[in-house]
C-alpha atoms as a PDB file:
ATOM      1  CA  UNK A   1       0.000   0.000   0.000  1.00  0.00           C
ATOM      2  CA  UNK A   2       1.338   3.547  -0.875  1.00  0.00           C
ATOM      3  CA  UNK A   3       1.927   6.288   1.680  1.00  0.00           C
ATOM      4  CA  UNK A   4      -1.441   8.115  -0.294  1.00  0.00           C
ATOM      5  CA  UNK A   5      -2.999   5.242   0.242  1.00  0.00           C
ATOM      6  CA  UNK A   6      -2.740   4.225   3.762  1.00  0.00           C
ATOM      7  CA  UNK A   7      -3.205   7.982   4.702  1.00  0.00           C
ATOM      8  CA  UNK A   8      -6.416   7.512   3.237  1.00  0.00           C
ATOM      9  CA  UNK A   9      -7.383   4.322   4.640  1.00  0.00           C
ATOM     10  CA  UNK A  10      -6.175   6.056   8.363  1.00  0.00           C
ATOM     11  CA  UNK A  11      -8.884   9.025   7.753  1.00  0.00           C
ATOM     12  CA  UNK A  12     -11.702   6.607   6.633  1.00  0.00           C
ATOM     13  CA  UNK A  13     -11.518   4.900   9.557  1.00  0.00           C
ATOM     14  CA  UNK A  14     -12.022   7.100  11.945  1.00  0.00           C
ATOM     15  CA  UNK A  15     -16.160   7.319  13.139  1.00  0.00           C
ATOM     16  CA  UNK A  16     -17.599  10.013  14.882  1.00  0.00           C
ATOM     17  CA  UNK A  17     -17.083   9.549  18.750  1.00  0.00           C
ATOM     18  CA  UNK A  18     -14.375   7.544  18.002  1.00  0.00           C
ATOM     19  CA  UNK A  19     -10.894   8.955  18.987  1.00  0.00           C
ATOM     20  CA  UNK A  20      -8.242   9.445  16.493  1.00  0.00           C
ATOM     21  CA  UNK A  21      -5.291   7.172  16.184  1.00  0.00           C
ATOM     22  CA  UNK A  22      -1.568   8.503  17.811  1.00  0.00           C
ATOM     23  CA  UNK A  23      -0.812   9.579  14.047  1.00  0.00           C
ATOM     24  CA  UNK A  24      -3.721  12.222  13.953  1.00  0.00           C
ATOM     25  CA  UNK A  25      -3.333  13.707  17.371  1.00  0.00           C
ATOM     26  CA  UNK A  26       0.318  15.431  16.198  1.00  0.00           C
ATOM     27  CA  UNK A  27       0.161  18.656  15.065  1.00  0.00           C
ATOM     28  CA  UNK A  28      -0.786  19.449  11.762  1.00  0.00           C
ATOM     29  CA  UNK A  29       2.609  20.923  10.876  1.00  0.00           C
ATOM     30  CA  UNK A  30       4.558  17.673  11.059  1.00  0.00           C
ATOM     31  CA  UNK A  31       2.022  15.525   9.660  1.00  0.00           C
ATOM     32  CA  UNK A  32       2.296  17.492   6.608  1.00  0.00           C
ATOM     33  CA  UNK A  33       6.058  17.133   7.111  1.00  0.00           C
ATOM     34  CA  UNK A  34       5.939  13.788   7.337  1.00  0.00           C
ATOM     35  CA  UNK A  35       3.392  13.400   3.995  1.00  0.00           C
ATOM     36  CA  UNK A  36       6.667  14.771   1.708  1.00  0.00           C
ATOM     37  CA  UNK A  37       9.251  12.702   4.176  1.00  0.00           C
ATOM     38  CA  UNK A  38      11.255   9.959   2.272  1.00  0.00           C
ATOM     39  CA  UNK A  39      10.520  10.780  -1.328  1.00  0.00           C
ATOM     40  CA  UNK A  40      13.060  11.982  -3.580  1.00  0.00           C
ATOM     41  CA  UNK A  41      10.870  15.387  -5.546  1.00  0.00           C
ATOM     42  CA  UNK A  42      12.357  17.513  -7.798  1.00  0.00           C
ATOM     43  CA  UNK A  43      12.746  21.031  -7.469  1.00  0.00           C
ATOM     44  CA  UNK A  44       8.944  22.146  -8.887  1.00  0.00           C
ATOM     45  CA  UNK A  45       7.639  19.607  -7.026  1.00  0.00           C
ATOM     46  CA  UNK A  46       9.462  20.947  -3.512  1.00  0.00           C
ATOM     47  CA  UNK A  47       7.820  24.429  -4.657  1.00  0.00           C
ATOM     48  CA  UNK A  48       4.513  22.809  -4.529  1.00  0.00           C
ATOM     49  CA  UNK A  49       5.342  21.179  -1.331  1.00  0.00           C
ATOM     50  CA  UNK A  50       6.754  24.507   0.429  1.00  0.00           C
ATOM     51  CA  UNK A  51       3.502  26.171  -1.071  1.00  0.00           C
ATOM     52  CA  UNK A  52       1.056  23.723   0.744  1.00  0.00           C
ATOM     53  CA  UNK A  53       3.893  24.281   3.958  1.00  0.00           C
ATOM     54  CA  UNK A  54       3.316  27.633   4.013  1.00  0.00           C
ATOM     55  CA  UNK A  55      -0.013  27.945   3.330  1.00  0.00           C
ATOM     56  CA  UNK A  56      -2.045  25.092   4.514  1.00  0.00           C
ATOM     57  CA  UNK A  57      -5.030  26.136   5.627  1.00  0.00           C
ATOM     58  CA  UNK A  58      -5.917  27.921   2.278  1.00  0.00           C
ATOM     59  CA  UNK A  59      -3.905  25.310  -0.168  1.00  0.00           C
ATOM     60  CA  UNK A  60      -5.531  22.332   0.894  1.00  0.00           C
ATOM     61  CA  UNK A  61      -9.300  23.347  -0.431  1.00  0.00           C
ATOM     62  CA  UNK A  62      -7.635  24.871  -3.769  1.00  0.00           C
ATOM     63  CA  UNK A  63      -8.940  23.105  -7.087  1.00  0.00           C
ATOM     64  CA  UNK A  64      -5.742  22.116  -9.270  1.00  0.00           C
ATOM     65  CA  UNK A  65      -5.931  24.765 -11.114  1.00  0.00           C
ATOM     66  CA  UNK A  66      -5.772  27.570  -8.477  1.00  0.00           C
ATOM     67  CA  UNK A  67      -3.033  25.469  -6.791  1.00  0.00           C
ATOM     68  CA  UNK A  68      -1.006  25.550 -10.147  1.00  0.00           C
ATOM     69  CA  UNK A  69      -1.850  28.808 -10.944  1.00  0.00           C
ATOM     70  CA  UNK A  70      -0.511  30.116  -7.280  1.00  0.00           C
ATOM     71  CA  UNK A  71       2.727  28.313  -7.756  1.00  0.00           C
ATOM     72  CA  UNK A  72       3.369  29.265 -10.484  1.00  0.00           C
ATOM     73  CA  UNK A  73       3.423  25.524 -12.217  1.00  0.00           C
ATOM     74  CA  UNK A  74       1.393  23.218 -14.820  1.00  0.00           C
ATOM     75  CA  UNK A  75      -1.960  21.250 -13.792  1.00  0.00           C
ATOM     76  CA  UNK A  76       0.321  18.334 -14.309  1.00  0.00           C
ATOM     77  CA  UNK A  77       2.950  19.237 -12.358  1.00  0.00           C
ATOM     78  CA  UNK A  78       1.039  19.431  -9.528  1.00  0.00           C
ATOM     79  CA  UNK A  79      -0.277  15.557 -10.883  1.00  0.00           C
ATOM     80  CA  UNK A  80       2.925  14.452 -11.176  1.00  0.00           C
ATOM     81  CA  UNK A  81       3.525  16.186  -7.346  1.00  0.00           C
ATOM     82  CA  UNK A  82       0.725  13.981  -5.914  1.00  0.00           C
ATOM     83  CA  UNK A  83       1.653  11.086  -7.763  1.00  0.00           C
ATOM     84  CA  UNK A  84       5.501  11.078  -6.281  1.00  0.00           C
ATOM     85  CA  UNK A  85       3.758  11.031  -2.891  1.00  0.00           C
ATOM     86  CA  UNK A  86       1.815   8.037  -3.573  1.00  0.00           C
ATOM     87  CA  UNK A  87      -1.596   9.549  -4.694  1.00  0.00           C
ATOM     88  CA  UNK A  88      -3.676   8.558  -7.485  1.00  0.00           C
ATOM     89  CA  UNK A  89      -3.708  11.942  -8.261  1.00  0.00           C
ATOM     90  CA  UNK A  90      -4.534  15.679  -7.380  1.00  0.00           C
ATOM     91  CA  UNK A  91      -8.101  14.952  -5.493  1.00  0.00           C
ATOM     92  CA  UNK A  92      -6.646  11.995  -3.400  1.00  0.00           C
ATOM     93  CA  UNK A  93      -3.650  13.946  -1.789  1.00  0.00           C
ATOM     94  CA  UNK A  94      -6.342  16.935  -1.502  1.00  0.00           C
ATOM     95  CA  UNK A  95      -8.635  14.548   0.991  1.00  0.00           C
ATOM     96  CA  UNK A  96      -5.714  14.160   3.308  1.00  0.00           C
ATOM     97  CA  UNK A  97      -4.973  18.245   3.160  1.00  0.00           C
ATOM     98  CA  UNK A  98      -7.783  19.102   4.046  1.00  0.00           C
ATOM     99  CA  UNK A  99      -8.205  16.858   7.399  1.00  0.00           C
ATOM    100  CA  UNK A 100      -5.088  18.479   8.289  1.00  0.00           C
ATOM    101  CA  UNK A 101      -5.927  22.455   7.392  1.00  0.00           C
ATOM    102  CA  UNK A 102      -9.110  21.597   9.520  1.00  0.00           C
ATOM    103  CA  UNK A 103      -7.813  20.299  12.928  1.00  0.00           C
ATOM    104  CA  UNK A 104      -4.807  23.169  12.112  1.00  0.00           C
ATOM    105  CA  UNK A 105      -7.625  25.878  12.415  1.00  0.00           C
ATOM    106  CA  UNK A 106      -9.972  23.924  14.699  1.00  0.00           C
ATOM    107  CA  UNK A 107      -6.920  23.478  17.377  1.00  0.00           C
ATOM    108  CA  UNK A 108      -7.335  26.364  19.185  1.00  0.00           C
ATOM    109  CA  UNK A 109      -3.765  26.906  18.399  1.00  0.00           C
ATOM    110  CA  UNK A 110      -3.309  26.389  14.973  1.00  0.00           C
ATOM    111  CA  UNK A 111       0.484  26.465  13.322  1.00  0.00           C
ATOM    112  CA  UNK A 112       1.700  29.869  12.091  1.00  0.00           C
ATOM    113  CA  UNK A 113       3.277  29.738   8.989  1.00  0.00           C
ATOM    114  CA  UNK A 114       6.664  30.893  10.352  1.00  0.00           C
ATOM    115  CA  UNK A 115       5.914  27.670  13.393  1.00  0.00           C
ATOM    116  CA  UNK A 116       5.513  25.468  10.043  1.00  0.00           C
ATOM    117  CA  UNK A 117       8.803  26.862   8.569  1.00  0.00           C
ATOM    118  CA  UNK A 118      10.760  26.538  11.666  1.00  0.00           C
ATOM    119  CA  UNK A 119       9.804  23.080  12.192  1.00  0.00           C
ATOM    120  CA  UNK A 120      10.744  22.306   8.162  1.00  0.00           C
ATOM    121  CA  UNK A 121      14.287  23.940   8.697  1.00  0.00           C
ATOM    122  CA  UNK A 122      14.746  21.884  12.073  1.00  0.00           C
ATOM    123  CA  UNK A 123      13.684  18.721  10.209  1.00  0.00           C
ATOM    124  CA  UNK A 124      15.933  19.246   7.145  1.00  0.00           C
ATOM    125  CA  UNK A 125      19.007  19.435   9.818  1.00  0.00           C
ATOM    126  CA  UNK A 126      18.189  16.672  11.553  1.00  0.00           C
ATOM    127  CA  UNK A 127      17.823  14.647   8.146  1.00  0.00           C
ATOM    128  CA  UNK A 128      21.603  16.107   7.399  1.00  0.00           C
ATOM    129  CA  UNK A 129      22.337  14.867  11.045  1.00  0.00           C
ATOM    130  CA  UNK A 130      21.302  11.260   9.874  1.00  0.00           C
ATOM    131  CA  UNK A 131      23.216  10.801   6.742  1.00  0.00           C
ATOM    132  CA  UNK A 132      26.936  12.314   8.211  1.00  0.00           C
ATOM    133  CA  UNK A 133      25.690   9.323  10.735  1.00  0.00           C
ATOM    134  CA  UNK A 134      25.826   7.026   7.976  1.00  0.00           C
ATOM    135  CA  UNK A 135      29.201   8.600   6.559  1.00  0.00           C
ATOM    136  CA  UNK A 136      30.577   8.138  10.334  1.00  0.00           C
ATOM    137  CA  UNK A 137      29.660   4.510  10.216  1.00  0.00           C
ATOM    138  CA  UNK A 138      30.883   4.479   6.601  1.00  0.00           C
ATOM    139  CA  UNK A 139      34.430   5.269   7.658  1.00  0.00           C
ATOM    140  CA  UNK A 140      34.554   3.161  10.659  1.00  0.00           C
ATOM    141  CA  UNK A 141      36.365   0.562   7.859  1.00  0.00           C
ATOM    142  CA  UNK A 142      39.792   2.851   7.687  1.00  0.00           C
ATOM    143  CA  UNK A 143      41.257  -0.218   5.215  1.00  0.00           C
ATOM    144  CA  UNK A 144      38.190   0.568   2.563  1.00  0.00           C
ATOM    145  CA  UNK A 145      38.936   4.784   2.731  1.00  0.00           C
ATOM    146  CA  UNK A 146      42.628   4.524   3.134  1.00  0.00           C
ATOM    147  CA  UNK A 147      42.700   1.999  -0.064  1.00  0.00           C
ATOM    148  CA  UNK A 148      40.800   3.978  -2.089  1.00  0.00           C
ATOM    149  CA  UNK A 149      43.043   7.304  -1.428  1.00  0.00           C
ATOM    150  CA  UNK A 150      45.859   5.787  -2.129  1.00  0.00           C
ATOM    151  CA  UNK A 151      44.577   4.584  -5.515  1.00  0.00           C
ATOM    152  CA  UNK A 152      43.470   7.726  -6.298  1.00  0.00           C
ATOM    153  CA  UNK A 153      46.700   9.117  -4.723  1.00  0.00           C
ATOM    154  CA  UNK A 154      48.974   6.691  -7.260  1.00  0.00           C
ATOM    155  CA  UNK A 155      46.804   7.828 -10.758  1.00  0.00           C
ATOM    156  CA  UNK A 156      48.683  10.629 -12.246  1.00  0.00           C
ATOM    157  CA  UNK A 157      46.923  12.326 -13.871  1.00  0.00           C
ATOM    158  CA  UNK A 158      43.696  11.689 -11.384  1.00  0.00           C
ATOM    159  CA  UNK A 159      40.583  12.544 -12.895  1.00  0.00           C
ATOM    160  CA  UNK A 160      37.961  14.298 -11.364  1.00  0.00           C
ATOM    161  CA  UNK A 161      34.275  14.233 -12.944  1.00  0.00           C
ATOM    162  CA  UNK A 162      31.222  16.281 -11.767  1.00  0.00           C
ATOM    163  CA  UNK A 163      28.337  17.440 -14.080  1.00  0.00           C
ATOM    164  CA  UNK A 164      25.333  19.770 -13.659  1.00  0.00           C
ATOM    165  CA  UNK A 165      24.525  19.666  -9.942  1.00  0.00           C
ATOM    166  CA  UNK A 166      27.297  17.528  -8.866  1.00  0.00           C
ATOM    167  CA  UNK A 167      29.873  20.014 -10.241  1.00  0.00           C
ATOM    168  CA  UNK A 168      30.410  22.133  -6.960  1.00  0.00           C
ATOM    169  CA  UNK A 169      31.384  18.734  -5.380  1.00  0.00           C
ATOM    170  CA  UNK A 170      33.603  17.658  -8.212  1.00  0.00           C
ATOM    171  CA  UNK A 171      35.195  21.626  -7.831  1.00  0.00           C
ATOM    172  CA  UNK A 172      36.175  21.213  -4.277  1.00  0.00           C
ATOM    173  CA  UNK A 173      37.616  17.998  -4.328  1.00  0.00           C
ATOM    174  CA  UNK A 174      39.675  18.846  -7.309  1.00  0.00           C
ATOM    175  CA  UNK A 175      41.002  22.374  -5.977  1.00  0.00           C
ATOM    176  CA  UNK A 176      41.727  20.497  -2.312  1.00  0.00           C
ATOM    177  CA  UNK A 177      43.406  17.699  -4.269  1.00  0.00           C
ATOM    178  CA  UNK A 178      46.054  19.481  -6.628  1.00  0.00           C
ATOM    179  CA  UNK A 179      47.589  20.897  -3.237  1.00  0.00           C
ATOM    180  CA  UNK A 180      48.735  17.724  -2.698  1.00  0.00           C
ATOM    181  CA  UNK A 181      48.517  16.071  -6.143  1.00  0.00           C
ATOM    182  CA  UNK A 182      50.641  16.561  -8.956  1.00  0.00           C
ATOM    183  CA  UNK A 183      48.280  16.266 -12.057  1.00  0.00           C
ATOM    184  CA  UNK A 184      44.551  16.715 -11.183  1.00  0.00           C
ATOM    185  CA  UNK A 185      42.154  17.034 -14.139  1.00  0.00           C
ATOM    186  CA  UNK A 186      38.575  18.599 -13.892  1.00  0.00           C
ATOM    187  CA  UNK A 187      35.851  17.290 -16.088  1.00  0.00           C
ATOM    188  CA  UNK A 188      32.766  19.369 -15.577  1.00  0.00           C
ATOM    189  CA  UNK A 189      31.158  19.237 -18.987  1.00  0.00           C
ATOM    190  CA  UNK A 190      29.204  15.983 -20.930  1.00  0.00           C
ATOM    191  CA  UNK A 191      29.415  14.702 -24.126  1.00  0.00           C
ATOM    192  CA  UNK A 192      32.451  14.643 -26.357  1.00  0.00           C
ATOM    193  CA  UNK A 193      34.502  17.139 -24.298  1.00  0.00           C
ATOM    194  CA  UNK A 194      34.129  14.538 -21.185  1.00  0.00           C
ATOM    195  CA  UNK A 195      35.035  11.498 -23.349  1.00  0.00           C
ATOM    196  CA  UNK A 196      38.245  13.509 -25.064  1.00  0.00           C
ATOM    197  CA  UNK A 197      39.327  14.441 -21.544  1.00  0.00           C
ATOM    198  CA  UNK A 198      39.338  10.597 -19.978  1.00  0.00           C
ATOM    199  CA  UNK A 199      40.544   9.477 -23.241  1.00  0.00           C
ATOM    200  CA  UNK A 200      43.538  11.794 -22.491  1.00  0.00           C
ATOM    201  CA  UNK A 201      43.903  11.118 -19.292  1.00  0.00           C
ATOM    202  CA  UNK A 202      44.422   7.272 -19.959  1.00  0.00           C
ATOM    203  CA  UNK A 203      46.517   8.052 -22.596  1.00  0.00           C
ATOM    204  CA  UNK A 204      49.003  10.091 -19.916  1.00  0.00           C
ATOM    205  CA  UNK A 205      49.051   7.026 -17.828  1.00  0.00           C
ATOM    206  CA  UNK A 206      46.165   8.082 -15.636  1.00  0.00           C
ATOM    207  CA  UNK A 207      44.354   4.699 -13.930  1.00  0.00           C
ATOM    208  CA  UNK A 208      41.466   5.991 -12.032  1.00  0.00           C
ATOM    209  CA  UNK A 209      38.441   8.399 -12.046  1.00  0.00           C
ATOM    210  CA  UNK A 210      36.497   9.853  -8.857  1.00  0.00           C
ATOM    211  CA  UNK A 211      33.138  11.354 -10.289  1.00  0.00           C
ATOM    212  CA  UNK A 212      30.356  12.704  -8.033  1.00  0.00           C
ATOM    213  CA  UNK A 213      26.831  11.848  -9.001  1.00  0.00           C
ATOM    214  CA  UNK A 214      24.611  13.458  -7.008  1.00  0.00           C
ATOM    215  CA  UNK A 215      20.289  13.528  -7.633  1.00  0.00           C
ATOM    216  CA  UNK A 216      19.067  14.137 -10.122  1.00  0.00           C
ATOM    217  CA  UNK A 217      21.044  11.559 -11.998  1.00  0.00           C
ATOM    218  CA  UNK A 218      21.828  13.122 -15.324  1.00  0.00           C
ATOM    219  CA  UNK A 219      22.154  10.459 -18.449  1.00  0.00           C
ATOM    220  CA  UNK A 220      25.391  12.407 -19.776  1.00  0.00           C
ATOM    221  CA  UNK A 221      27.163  11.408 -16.319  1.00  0.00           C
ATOM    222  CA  UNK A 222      26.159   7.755 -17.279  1.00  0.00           C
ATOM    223  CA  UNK A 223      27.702   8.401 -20.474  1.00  0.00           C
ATOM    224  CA  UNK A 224      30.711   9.584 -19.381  1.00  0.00           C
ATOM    225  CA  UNK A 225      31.057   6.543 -16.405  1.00  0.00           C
ATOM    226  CA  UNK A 226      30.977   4.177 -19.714  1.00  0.00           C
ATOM    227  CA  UNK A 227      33.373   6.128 -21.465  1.00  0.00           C
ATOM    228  CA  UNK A 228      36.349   5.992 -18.278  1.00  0.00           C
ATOM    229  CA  UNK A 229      35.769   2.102 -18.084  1.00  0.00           C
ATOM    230  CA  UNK A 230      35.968   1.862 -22.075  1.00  0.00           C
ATOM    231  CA  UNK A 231      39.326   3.727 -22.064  1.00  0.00           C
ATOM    232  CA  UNK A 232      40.590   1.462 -19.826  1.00  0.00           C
ATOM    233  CA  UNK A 233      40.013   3.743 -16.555  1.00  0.00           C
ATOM    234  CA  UNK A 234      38.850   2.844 -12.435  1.00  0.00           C
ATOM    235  CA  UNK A 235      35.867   4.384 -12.083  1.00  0.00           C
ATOM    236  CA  UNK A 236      35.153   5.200  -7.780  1.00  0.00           C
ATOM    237  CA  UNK A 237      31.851   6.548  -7.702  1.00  0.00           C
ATOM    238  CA  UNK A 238      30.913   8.480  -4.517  1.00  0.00           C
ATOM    239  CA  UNK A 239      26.535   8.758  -4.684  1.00  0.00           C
ATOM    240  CA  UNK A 240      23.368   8.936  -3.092  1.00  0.00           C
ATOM    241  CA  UNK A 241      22.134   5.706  -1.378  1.00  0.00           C
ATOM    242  CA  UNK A 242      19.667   5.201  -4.768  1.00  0.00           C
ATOM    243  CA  UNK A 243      20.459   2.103  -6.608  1.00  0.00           C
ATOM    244  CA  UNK A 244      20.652   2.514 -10.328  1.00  0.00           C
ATOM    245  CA  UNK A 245      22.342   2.098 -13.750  1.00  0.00           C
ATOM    246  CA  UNK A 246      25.558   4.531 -11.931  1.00  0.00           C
ATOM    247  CA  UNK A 247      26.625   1.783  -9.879  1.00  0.00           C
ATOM    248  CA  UNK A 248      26.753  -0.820 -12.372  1.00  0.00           C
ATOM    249  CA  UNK A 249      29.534   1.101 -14.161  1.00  0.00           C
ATOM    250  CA  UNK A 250      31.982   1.852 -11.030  1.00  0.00           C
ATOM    251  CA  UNK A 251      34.672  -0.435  -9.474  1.00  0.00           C
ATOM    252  CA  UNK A 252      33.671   1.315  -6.338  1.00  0.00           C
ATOM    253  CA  UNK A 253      30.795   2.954  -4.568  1.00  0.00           C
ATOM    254  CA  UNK A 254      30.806   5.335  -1.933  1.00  0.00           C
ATOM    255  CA  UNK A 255      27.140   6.465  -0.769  1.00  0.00           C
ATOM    256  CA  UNK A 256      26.475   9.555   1.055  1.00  0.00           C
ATOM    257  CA  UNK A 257      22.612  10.685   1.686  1.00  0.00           C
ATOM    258  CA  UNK A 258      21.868  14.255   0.287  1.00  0.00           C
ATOM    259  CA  UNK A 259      19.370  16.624   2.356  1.00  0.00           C
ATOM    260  CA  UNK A 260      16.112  16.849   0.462  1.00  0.00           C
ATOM    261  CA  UNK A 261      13.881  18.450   2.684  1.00  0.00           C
ATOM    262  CA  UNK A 262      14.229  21.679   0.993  1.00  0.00           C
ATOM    263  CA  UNK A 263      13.964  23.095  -2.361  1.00  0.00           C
ATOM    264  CA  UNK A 264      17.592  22.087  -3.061  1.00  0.00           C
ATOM    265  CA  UNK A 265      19.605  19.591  -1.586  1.00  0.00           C
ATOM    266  CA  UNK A 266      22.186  19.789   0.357  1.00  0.00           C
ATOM    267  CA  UNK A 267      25.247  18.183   0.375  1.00  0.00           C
ATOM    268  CA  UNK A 268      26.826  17.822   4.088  1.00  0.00           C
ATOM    269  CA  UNK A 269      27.307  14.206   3.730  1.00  0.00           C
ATOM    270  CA  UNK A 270      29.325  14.238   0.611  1.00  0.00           C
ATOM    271  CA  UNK A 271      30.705  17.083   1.504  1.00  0.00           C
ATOM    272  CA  UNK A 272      32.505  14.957   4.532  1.00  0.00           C
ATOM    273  CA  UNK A 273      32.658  12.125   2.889  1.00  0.00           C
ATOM    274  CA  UNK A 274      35.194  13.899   0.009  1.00  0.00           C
ATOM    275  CA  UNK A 275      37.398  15.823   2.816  1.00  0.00           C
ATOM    276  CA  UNK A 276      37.736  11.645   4.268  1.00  0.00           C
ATOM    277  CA  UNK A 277      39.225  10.708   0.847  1.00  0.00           C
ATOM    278  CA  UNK A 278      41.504  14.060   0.865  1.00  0.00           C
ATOM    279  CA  UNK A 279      43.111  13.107   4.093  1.00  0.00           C
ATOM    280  CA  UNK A 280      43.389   9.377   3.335  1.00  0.00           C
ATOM    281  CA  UNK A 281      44.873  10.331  -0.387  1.00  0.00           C
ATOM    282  CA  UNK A 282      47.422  12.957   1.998  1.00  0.00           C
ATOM    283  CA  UNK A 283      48.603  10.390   4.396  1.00  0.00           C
ATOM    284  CA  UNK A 284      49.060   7.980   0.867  1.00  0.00           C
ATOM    285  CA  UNK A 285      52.168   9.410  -0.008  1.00  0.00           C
ATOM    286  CA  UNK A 286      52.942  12.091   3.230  1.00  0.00           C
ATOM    287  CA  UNK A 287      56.500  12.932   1.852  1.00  0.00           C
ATOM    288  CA  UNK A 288      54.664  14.426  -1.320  1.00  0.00           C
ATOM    289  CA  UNK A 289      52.257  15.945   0.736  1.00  0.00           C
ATOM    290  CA  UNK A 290      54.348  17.734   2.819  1.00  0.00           C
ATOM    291  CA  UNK A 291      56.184  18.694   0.211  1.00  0.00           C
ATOM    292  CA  UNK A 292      53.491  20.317  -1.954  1.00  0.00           C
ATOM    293  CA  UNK A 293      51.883  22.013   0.619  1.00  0.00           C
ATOM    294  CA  UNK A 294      55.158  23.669   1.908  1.00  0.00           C
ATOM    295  CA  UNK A 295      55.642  24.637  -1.923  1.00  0.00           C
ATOM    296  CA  UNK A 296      51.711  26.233  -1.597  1.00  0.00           C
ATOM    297  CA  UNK A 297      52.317  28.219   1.359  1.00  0.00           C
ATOM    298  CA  UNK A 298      55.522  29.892  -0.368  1.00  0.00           C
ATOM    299  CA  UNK A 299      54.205  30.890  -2.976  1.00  0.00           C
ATOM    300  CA  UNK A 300      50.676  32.079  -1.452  1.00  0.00           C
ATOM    301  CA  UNK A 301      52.923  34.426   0.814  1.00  0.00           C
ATOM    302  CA  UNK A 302      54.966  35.659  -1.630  1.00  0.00           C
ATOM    303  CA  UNK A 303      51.815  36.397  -4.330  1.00  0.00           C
ATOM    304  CA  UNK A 304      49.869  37.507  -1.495  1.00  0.00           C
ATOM    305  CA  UNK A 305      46.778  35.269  -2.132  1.00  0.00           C
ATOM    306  CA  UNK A 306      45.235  35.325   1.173  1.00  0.00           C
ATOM    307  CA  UNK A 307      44.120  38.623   3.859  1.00  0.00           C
END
């Protein structure tokens, strides 16, 4: 049974006289929370959601058109919105709304918008909270992180590969990494340009590849995953938990969870995750290391890069 589904079946059952069930007695502000809890929307739909957030008691008797119309989004957006959730469609998520935007106002002390907010922000952090729990218990195997940066530490050049919203990860790894690497090689673009650039990377001697694919998976990262094991190239994959067509094509697989309780995601998990694979790559080869980053600091000071 879907989550739509059984919140439906949880509302039918309750008769008059009868007293609700431990789920309906919290406030209306995290069982809205917890409707949108656990599935992976995009973007638009995460609008929709913070619209119904924010205003609840209003959104939840709005025909699909208004709804639409106040986001700022197509009629089947908003389908495909209630559909993610679990919904047969617009009217079904609508009848569990509106149970919601009633005992809200009925209360006595119904949630404030800025109340619903608060709690959203709160919830996102704890989420984040949860998956650098998972990293933590992720690098409780040292051998697994401490093998992996040394592979990565040995390919020279080491290729780095981040497209469309993975990029900023893929950015900060590399710039961290050529401190203490001698041939680091960005690939932030699909397509040919991606292939030509791991094609020329094997062809320098380079073994692996450490690409960040974070949600939403984009098919040109496939792509490019297929084109580093064709040429011959390691592929270690660092990813969100979701199992898919990515993994296939890596030698290795390191999952961190991304925040998704707002808009965007956030990326606290990988973040850590990535600084783990810098330090074990460092202590791979700490005479380099030392070296390069003495090298770093001379010529920052004498440039003047920093206040």
């Amino acid at each position: 049974m879907s989550s739509g589904q059984q919140a439906r079946a949880q509302a039918a059952a309750i008769t008059p006289g009868q007293s609700p069930p431990p789920e309906r007695e919290k406030p209306a502000a995290d069982r809205l929370l917890a409707l949108f809890d656990g599935h992976r929307l995009s973007p638009g739909q995460r609008r929709i959601a913070q619209y119904l957030i924010d205003h609840l008691t209003e959104a939840a008797f709005l025909s699909i058109t208004e709804l639409a119309e106040r986001v700022g989004v197509s009629q089947p957006s908003v389908t495909r919105f209630a559909a993610s959730l679990g919904f047969s469609g617009y009217p079904a998520l609508r009848e569990v709304l509106q149970p919601m935007a009633l005992s809200a106002v009925a209360g006595g002390t119904p949630d404030t918008r800025e109340q619903i907010r608060h709690n959203e922000l709160q919830a996102a952090v704890d989420a984040e909270i949860e998956n650098l729990e998972n990293v933590r218990r992720l690098l409780a195997d040292t051998n697994l992180i401490l093998g992996i940066g040394r592979d990565l530490a040995h390919s020279v050049p080491l290729t780095v590969l981040g497209l469309r919203i993975s990029v900023s990860l893929a950015e900060y790894f590399a710039y961290a990494a050529r401190r203490i690497h001698p041939d680091v090689r960005l690939v932030t673009r699909g397509g040919s340009v991606a292939y030509d650039a791991l094609l020329q990377s094997r062809a320098a001697g380079g073994a692996w590849v450490l690409a960040f694919a974070m949600p939403r998976h984009a098919n040109e990262t496939l792509a490019a995953l297929r084109a580093a094991r064709s040429a011959g190239l390691g592929v270690v994959l660092i990813t969100d938990p979701t199992v898919g067509p990515l993994v296939e094509e890596a030698d290795v697989v390191l999952t961190a969870g991304t925040g998704s309780r707002l808009v965007f995601d956030s990326y606290a998990a990988p973040g850590m995750l990535s600084a783990a694979l810098l330090q074990a790559m460092a202590d791979a080869d700490p005479e380099r290391t030392q070296a390069r980053l003495e090298q770093y600091e001379q010529a920052a000071d004498q440039h003047g890069f920093f206040l």
